[in-house]
C-alpha atoms as a PDB file:
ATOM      1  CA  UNK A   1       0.000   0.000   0.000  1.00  0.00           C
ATOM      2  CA  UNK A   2       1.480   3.312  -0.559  1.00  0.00           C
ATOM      3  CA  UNK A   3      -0.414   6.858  -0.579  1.00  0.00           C
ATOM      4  CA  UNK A   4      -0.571   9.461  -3.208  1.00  0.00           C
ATOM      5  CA  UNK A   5      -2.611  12.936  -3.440  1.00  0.00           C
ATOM      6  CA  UNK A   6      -4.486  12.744  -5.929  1.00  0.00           C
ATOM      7  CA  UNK A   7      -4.998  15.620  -8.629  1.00  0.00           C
ATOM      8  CA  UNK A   8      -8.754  14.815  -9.083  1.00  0.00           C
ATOM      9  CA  UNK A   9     -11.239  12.524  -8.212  1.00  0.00           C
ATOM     10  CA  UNK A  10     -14.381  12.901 -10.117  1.00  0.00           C
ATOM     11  CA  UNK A  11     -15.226  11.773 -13.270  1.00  0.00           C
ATOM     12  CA  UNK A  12     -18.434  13.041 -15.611  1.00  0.00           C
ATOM     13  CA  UNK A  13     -20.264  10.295 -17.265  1.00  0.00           C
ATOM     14  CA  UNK A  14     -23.737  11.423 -18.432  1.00  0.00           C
ATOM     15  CA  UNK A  15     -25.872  13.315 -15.694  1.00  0.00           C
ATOM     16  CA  UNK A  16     -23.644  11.535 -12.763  1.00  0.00           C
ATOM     17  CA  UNK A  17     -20.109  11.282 -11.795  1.00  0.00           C
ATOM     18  CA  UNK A  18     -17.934   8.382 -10.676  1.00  0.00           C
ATOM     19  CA  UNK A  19     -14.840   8.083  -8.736  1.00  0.00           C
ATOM     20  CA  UNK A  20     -12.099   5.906  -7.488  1.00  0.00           C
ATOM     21  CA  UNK A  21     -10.576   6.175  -3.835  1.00  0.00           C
ATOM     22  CA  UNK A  22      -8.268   3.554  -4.601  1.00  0.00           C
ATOM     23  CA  UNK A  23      -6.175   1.798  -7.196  1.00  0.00           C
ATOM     24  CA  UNK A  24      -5.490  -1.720  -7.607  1.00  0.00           C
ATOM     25  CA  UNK A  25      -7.316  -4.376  -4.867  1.00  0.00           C
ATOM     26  CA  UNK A  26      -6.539  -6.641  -2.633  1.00  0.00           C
ATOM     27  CA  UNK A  27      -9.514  -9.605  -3.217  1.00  0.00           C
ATOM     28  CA  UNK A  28      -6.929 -11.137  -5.576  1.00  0.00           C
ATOM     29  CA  UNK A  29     -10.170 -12.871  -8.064  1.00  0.00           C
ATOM     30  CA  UNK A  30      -8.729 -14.570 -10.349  1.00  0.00           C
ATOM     31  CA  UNK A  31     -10.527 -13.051 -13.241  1.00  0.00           C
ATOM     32  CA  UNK A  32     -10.412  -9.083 -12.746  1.00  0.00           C
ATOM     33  CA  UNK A  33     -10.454  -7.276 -15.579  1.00  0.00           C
ATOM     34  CA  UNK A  34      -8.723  -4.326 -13.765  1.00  0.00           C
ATOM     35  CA  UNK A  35      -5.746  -6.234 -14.107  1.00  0.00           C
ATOM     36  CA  UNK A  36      -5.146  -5.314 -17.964  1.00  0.00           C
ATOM     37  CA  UNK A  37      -2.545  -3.464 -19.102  1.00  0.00           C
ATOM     38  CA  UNK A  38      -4.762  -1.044 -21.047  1.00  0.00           C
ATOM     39  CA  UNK A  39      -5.385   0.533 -17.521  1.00  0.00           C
ATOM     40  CA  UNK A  40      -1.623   1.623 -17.354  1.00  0.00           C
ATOM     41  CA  UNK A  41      -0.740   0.159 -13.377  1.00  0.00           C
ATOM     42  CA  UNK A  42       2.726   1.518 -12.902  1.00  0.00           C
ATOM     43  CA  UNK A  43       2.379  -0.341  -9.848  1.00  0.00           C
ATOM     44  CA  UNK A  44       2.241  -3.960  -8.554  1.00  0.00           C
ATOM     45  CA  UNK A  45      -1.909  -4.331  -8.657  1.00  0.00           C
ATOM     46  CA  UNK A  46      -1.674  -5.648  -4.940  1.00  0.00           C
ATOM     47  CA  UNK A  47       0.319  -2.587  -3.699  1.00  0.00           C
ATOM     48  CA  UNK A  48      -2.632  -0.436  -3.362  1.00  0.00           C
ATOM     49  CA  UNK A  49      -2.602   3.342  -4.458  1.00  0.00           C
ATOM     50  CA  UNK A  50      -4.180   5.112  -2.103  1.00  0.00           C
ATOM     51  CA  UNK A  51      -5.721   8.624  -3.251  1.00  0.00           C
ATOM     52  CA  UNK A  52      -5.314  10.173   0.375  1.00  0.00           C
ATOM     53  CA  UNK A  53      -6.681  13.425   0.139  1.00  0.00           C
ATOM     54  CA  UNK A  54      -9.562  12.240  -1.812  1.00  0.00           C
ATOM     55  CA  UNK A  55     -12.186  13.038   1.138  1.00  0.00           C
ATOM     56  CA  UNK A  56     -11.334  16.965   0.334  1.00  0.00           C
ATOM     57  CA  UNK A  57     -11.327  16.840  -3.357  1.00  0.00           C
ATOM     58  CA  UNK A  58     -14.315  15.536  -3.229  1.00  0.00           C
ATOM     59  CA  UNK A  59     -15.924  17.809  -1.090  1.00  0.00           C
ATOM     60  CA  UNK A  60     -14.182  20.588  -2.985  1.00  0.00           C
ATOM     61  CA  UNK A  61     -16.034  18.978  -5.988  1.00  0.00           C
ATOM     62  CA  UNK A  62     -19.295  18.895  -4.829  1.00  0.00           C
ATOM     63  CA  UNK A  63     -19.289  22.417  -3.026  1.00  0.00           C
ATOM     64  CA  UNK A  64     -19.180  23.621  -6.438  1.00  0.00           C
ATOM     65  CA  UNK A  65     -22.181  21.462  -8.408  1.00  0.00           C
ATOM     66  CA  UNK A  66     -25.379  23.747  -8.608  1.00  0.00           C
ATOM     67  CA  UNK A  67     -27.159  20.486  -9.433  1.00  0.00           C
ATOM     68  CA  UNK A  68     -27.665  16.594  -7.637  1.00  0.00           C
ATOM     69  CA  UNK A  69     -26.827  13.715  -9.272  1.00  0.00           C
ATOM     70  CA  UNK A  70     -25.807  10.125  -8.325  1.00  0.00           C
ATOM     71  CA  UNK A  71     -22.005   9.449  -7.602  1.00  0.00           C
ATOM     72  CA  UNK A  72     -20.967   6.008  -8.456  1.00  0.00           C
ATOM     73  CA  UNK A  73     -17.780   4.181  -7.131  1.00  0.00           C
ATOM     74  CA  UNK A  74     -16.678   0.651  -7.146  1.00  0.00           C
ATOM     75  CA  UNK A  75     -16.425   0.273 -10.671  1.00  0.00           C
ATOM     76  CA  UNK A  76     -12.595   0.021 -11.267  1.00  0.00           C
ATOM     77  CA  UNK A  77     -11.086  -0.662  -7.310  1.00  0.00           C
ATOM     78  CA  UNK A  78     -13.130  -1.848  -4.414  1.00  0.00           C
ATOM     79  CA  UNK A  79     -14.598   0.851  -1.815  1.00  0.00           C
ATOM     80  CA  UNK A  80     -14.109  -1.806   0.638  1.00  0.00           C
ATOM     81  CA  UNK A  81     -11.024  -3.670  -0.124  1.00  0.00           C
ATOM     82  CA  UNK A  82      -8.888  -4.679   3.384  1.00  0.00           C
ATOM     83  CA  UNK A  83      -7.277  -1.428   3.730  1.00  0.00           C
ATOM     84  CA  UNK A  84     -10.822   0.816   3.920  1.00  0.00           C
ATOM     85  CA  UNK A  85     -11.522  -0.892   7.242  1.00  0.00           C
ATOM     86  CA  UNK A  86      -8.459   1.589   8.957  1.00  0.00           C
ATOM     87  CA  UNK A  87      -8.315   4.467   6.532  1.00  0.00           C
ATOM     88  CA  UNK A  88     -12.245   4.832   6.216  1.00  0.00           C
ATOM     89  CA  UNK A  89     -11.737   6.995   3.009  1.00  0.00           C
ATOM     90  CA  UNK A  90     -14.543   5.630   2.036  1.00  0.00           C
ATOM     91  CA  UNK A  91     -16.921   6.038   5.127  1.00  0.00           C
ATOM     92  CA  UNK A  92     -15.485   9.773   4.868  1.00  0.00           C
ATOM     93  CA  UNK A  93     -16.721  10.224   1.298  1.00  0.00           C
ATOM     94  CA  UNK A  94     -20.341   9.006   2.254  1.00  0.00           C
ATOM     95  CA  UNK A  95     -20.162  11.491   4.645  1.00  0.00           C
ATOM     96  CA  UNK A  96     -19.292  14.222   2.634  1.00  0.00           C
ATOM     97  CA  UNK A  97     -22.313  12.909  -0.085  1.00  0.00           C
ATOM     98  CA  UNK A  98     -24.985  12.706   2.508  1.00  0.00           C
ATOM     99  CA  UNK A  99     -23.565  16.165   3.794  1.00  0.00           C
ATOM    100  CA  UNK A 100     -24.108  18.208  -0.004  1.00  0.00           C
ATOM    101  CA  UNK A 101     -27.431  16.044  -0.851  1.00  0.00           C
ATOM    102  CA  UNK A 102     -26.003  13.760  -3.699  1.00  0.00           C
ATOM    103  CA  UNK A 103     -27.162  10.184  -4.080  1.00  0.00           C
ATOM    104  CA  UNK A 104     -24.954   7.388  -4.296  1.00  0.00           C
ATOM    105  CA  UNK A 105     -24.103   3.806  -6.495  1.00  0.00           C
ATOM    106  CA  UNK A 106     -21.638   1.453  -4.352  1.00  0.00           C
ATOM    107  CA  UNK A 107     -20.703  -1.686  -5.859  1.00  0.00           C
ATOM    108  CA  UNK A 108     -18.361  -3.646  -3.849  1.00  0.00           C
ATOM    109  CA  UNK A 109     -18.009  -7.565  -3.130  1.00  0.00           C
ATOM    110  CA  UNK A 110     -17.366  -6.729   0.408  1.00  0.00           C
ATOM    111  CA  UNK A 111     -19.239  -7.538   3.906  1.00  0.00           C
ATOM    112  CA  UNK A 112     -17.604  -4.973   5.127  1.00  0.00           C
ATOM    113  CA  UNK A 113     -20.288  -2.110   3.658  1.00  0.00           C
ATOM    114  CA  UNK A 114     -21.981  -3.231   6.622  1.00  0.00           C
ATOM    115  CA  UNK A 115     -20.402  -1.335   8.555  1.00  0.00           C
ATOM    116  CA  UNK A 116     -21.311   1.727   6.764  1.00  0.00           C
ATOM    117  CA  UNK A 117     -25.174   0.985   6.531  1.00  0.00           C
ATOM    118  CA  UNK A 118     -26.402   3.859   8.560  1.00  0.00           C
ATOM    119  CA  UNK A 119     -25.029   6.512   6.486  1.00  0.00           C
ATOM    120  CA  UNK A 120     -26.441   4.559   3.370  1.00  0.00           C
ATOM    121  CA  UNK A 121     -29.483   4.545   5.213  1.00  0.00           C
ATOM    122  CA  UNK A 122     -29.431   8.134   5.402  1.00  0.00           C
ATOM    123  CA  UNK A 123     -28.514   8.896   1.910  1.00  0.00           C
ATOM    124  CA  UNK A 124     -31.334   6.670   0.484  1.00  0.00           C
ATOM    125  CA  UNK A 125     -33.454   8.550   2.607  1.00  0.00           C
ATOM    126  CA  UNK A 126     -32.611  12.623   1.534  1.00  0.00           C
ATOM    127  CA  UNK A 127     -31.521  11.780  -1.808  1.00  0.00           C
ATOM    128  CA  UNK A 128     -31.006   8.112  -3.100  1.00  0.00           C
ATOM    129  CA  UNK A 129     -28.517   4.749  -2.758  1.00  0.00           C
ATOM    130  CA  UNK A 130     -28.330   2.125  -4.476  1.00  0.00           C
ATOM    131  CA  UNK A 131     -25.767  -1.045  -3.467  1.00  0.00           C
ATOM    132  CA  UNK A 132     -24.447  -3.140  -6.195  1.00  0.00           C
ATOM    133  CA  UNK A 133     -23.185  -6.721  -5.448  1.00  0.00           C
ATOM    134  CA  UNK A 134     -21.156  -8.951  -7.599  1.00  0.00           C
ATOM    135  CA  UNK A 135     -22.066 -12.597  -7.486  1.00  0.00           C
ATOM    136  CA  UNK A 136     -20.255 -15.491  -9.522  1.00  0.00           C
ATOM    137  CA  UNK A 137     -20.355 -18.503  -7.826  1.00  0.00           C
ATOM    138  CA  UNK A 138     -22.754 -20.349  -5.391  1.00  0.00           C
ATOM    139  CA  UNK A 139     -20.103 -22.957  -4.599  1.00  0.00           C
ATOM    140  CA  UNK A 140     -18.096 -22.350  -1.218  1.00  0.00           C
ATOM    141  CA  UNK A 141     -15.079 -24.106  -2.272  1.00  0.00           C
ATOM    142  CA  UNK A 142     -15.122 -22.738  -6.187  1.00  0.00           C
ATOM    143  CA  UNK A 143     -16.043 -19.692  -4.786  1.00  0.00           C
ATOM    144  CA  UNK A 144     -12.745 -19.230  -2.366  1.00  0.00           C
ATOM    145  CA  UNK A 145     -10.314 -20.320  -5.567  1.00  0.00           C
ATOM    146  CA  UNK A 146     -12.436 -17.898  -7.766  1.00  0.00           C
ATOM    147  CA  UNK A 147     -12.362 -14.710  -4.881  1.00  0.00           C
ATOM    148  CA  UNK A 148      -9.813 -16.102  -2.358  1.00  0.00           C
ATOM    149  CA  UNK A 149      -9.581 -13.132  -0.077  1.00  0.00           C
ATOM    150  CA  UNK A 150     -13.195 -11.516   0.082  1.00  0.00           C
ATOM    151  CA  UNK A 151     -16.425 -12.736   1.706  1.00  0.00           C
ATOM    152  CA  UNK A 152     -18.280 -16.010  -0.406  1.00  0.00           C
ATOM    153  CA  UNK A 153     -21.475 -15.388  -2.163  1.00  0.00           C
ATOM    154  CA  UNK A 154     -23.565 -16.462   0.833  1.00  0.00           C
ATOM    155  CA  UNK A 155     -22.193 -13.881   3.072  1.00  0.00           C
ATOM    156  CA  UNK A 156     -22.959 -11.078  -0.230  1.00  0.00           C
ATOM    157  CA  UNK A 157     -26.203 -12.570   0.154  1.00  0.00           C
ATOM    158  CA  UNK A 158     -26.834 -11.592   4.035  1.00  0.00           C
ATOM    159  CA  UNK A 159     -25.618  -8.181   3.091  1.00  0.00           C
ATOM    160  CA  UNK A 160     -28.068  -7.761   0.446  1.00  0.00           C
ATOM    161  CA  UNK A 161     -30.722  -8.850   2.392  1.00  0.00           C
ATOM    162  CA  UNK A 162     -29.732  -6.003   5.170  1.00  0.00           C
ATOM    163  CA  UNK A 163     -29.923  -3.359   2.517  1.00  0.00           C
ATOM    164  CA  UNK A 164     -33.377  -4.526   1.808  1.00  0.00           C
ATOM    165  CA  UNK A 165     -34.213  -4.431   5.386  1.00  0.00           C
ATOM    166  CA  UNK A 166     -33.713  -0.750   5.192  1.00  0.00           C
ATOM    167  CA  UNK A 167     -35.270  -0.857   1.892  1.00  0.00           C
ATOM    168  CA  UNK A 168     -32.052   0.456   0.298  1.00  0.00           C
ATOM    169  CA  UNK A 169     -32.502  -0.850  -3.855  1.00  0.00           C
ATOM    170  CA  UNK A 170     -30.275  -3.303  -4.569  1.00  0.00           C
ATOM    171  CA  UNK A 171     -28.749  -4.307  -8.314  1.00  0.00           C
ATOM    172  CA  UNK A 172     -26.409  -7.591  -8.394  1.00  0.00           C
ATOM    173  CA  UNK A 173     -23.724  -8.018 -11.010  1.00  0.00           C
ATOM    174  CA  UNK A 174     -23.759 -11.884 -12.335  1.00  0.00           C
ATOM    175  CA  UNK A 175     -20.848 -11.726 -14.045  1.00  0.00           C
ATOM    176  CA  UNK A 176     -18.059 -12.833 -15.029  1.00  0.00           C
ATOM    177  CA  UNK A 177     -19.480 -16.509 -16.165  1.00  0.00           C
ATOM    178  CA  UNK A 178     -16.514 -18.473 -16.616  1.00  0.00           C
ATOM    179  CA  UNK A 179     -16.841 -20.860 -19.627  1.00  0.00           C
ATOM    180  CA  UNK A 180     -16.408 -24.789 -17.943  1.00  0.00           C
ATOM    181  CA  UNK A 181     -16.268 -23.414 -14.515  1.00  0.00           C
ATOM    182  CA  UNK A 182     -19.073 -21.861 -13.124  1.00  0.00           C
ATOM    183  CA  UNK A 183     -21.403 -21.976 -16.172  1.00  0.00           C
ATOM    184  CA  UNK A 184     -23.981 -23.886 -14.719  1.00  0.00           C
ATOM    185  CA  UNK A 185     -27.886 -24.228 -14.578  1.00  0.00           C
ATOM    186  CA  UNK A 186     -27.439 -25.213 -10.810  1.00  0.00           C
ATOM    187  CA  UNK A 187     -25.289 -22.172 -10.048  1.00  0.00           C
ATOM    188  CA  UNK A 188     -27.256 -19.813 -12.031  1.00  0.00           C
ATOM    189  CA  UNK A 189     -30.692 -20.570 -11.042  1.00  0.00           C
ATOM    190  CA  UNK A 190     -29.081 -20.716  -6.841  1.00  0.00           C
ATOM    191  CA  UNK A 191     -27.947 -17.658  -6.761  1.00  0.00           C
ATOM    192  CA  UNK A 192     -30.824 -15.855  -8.389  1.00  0.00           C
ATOM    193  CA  UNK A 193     -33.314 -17.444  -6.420  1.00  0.00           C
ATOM    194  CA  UNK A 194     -31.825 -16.179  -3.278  1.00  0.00           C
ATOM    195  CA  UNK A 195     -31.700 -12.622  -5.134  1.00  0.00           C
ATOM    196  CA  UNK A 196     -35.010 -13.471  -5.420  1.00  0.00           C
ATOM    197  CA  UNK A 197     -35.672 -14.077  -1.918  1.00  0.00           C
ATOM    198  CA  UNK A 198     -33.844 -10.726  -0.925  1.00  0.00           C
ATOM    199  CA  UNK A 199     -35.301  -8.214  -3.047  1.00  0.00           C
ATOM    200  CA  UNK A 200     -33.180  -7.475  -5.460  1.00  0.00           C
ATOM    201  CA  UNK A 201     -34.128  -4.635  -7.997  1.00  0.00           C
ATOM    202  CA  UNK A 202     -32.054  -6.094 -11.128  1.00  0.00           C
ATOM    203  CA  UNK A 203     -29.277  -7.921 -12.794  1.00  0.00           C
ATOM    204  CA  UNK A 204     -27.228  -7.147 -14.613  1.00  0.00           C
ATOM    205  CA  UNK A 205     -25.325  -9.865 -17.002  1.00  0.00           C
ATOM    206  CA  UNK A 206     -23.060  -9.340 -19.924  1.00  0.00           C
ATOM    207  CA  UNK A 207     -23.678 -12.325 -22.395  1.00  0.00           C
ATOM    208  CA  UNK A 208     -22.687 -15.141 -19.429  1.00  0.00           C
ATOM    209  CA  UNK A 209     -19.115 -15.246 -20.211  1.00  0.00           C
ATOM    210  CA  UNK A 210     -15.461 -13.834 -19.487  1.00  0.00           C
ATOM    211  CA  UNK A 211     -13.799 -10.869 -21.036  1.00  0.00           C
ATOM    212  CA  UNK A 212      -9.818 -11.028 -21.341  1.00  0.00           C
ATOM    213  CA  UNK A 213      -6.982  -8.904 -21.865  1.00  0.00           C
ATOM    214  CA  UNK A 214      -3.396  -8.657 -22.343  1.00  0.00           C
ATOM    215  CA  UNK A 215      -2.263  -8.583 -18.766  1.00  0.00           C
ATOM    216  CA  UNK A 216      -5.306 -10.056 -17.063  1.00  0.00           C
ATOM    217  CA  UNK A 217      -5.248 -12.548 -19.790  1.00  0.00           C
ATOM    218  CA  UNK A 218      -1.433 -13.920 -18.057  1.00  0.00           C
ATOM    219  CA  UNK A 219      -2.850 -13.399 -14.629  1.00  0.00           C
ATOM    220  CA  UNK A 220      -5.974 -16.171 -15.037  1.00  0.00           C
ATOM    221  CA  UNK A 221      -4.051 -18.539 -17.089  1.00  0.00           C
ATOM    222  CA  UNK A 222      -1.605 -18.836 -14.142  1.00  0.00           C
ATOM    223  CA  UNK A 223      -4.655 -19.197 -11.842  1.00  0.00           C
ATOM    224  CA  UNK A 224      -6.239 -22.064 -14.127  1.00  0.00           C
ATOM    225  CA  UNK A 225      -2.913 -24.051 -13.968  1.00  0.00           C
ATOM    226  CA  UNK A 226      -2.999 -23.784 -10.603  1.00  0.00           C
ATOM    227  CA  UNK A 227      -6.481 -24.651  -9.479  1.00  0.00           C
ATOM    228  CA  UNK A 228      -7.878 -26.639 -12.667  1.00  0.00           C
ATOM    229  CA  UNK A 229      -4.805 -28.179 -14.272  1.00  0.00           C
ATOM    230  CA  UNK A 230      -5.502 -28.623 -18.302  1.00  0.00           C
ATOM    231  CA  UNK A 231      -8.324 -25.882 -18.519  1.00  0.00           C
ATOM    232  CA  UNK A 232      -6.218 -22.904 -19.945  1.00  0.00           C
ATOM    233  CA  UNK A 233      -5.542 -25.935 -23.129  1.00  0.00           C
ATOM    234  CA  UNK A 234      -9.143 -25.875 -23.317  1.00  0.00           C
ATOM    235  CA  UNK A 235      -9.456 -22.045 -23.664  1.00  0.00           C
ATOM    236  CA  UNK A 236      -6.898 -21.318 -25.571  1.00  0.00           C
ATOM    237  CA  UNK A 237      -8.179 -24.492 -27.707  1.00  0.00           C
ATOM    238  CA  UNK A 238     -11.858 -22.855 -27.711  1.00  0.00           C
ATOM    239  CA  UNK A 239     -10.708 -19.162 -27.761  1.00  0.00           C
ATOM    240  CA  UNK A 240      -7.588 -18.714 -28.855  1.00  0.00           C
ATOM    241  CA  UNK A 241      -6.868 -14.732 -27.847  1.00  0.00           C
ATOM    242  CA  UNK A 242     -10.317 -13.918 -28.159  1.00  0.00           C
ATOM    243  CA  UNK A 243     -11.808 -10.828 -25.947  1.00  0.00           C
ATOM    244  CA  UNK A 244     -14.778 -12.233 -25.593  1.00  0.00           C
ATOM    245  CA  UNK A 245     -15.440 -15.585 -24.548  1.00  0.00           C
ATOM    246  CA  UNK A 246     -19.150 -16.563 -24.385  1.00  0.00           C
ATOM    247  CA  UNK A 247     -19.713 -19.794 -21.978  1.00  0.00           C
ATOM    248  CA  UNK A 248     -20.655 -22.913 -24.690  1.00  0.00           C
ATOM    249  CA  UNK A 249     -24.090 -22.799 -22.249  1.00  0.00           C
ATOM    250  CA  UNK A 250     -24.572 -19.071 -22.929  1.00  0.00           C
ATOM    251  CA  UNK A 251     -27.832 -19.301 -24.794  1.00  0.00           C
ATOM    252  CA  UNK A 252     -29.458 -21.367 -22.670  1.00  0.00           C
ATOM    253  CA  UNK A 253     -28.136 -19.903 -19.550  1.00  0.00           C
ATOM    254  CA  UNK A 254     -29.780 -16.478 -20.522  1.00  0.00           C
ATOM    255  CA  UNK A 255     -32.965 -17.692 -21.270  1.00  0.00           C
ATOM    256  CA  UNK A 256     -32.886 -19.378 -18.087  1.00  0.00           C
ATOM    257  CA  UNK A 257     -31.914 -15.428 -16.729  1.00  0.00           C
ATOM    258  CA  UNK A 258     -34.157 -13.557 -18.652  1.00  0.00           C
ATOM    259  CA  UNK A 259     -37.152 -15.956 -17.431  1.00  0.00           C
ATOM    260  CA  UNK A 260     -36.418 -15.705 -13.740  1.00  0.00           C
ATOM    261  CA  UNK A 261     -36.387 -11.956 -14.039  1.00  0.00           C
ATOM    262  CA  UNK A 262     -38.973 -11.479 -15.956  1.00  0.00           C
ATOM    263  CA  UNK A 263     -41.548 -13.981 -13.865  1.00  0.00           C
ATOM    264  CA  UNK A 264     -40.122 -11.851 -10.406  1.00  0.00           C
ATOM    265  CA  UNK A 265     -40.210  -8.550 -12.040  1.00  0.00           C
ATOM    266  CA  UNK A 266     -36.690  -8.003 -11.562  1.00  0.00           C
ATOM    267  CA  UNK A 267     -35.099  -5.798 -14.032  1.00  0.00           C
ATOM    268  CA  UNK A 268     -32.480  -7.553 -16.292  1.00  0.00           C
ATOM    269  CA  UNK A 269     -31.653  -5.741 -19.096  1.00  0.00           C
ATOM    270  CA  UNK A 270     -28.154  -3.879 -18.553  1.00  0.00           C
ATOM    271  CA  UNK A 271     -29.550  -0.645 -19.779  1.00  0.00           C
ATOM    272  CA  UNK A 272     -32.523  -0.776 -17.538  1.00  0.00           C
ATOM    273  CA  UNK A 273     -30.472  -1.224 -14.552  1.00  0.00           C
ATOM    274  CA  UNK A 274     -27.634   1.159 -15.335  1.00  0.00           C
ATOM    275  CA  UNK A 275     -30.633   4.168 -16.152  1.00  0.00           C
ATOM    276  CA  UNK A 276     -32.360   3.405 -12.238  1.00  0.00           C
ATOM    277  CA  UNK A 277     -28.354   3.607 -11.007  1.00  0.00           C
ATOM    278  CA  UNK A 278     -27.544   6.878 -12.509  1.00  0.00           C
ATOM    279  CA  UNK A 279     -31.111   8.512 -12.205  1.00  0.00           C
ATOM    280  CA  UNK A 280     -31.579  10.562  -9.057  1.00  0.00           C
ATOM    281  CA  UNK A 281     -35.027  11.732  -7.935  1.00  0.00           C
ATOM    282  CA  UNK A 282     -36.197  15.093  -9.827  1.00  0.00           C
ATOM    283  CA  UNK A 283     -37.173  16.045  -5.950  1.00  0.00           C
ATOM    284  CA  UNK A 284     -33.495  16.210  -5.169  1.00  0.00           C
ATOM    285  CA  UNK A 285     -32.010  17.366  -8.623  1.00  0.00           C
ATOM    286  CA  UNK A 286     -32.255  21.075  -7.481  1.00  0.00           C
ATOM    287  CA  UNK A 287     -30.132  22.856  -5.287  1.00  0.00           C
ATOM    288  CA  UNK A 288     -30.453  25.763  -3.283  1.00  0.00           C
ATOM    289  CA  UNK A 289     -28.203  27.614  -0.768  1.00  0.00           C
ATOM    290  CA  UNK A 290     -30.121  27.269   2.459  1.00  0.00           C
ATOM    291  CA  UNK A 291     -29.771  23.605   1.733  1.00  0.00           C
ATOM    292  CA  UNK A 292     -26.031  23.693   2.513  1.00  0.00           C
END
C-alpha cells in the first residue's frame, strides 16, 4: 500500500459522476479485468494506491455542483477492499455525499459495507442509494479459488438482504461466467433465487461469459494451472486470444436469466439497470443555498 494525493477525483459520465478512492485491490479474483494493461498500473496491482486526500477533493467537488446527481464508485477498485476498514476513506466520502445532498451507487463484493449501513441509510433517505453486489459462484469451495480473499457469495447474500431491510434498492452483477467453470444451470438458477428471496431490484449480465486482456489474460491462465490443471488448453483451444469468450451454455443460460427476471419482475436488461443507477429523484435534482 502506498499513498498518493491525488490531482482529481471525479469523473463526468452522463448526468452523474464516478470516482475511485483507490487503485489496484486486494480480493486477488482470479478473473479481474482491472488487471489489464490497457489501464496503465505503474504499480504492482496488490500494492494499493491510495488517493489520500480524496475526502477533500471531493468535497471541494461537490461544493461547487449547482445540481444533484448520483455518484458512483466501485467500478474500477473496491470501496471496501482490506485497507478501507483503517483508513475509512470511504466512510469519509459518504459522509461528505450525505452532507451536499447527492445520491450514491456502491458496488463492492465486500461484507464490510456493513459497517457503513447507517449513512447509506441516510442517503437513500434525503436523496437516493443504491448497493451493487457482484455474485459469480454459489459454490463455497469454487467460490474461495475464484475470490480467495473476500467474503463467499452467501455472506454477499446476508448483506443484500440487510440493505433490503432498510429498503435500500439493490442491483447484483452476475458476471463474469466463466466458460467450464461456473457456467452452470445449478449455479445460475441458486444464486438468483436467493436474489429473489432478498429483493433485489435487477441484474445485470453481460452475455454469461469472461472478457480477457493482455495482462489479465497472463494473470488467469496462471490461476487455471494452478487450481484446474488442463483448462487454460481448453481455452486457448476454444478461444484462442479472443476478448470475448461466451460460456458454450450461454444461450441457454440467458434464457434461463431472462425468465427468472422477468416472472419476479426483476429488471435484467443492462440498460434498464444502469438508467435506475444513474437517475436521481427530480425532488433532489435542485439545489439551493439554504440547503447547505
Amino acid at each position: 500500500m502506498h499513498f498518493v494525493d491525488a490531482k482529481g477525483l471525479l469523473t463526468r459520465s452522463g448526468g452523474h459522476y464516478g470516482m475511485n478512492i483507490y487503485r489496484g485491490c486486494s480480493h486477488g479474483c482470479i478473473y479481474c479485468d482491472s488487471r489489464s494493461r490497457c489501464y496503465q498500473f505503474t504499480h504492482p496491482f496488490e500494492d494499493i494506491e491510495v488517493k489520500q486526500n480524496a475526502p477533500e477533493l471531493l468535497e471541494k467537488a461537490l461544493k461547487s455542483k449547482r445540481q444533484r446527481c448520483m455518484v458512483g464508485t466501485g467500478a474500477m477498485s473496491d470501496p471496501y477492499m482490506h485497507c478501507e476498514k483503517e483508513l475509512q476513506l470511504t466512510r469519509k466520502s459518504l459522509e461528505i455525499i450525505k452532507r451536499y445532498g447527492f445520491g450514491v451507487a456502491i458496488q463492492t463484493k465486500s461484507d464490510l459495507i456493513l459497517r457503513d449501513i447507517d449513512l447509506l441509510d441516510e442517503i437513500n433517505c434525503s436523496a437516493k442509494c443504491v448497493v451493487q453486489m457482484t455474485l459469480t459462484t454459489w459454490d463455497d469451495e469454487v467460490c474461495q479459488i475464484l475470490e480467495p480473499n473476500v467474503c463467499n457469495t452467501k455472506r454477499r447474500i446476508e448483506v443484500l438482504e440487510e440493505m433490503h431491510k432498510r429498503e435500500i434498492p439493490t442491483i447484483v452483477w452476475l458476471t463474469p461466467i466463466l466458460p467450464f467453470i461456473n457456467d452452470t444451470e445449478e449455479n445460475i438458477t441458486s444464486i438468483l433465487n436467493e436474489c429473489i428471496r432478498v429483493g433485489v431490484k435487477g441484474i445485470i449480465d453481460f452475455g454469461m461469459g469472461l472478457t480477457l486482456r493482455e495482462g489479465d489474460r497472463e494473470y488467469y491462465y496462471a490461476a487455471l494451472d494452478k487450481y484446474f490443471p488442463g483448462m487454460k488448453e481448453r481455452y486457448i483451444k476454444r478461444y484462442g486470444n479472443a476478448y470475448e469468450l461466451p460460456s458454450p451454455q450461454a444461450l441457454e443460460l440467458t434464457k434461463i436469466f431472462q425468465r427468472i427476471c422477468r416472472e419476479n419482475d426483476i429488471m435484467s436488461k443492462p440498460e434498464d439497470c444502469f438508467r435506475f443507477m444513474n437517475d436521481i429523484p427530480e425532488q433532489y435534482t435542485q439545489m439551493s443555498i439554504f440547503d447547505l
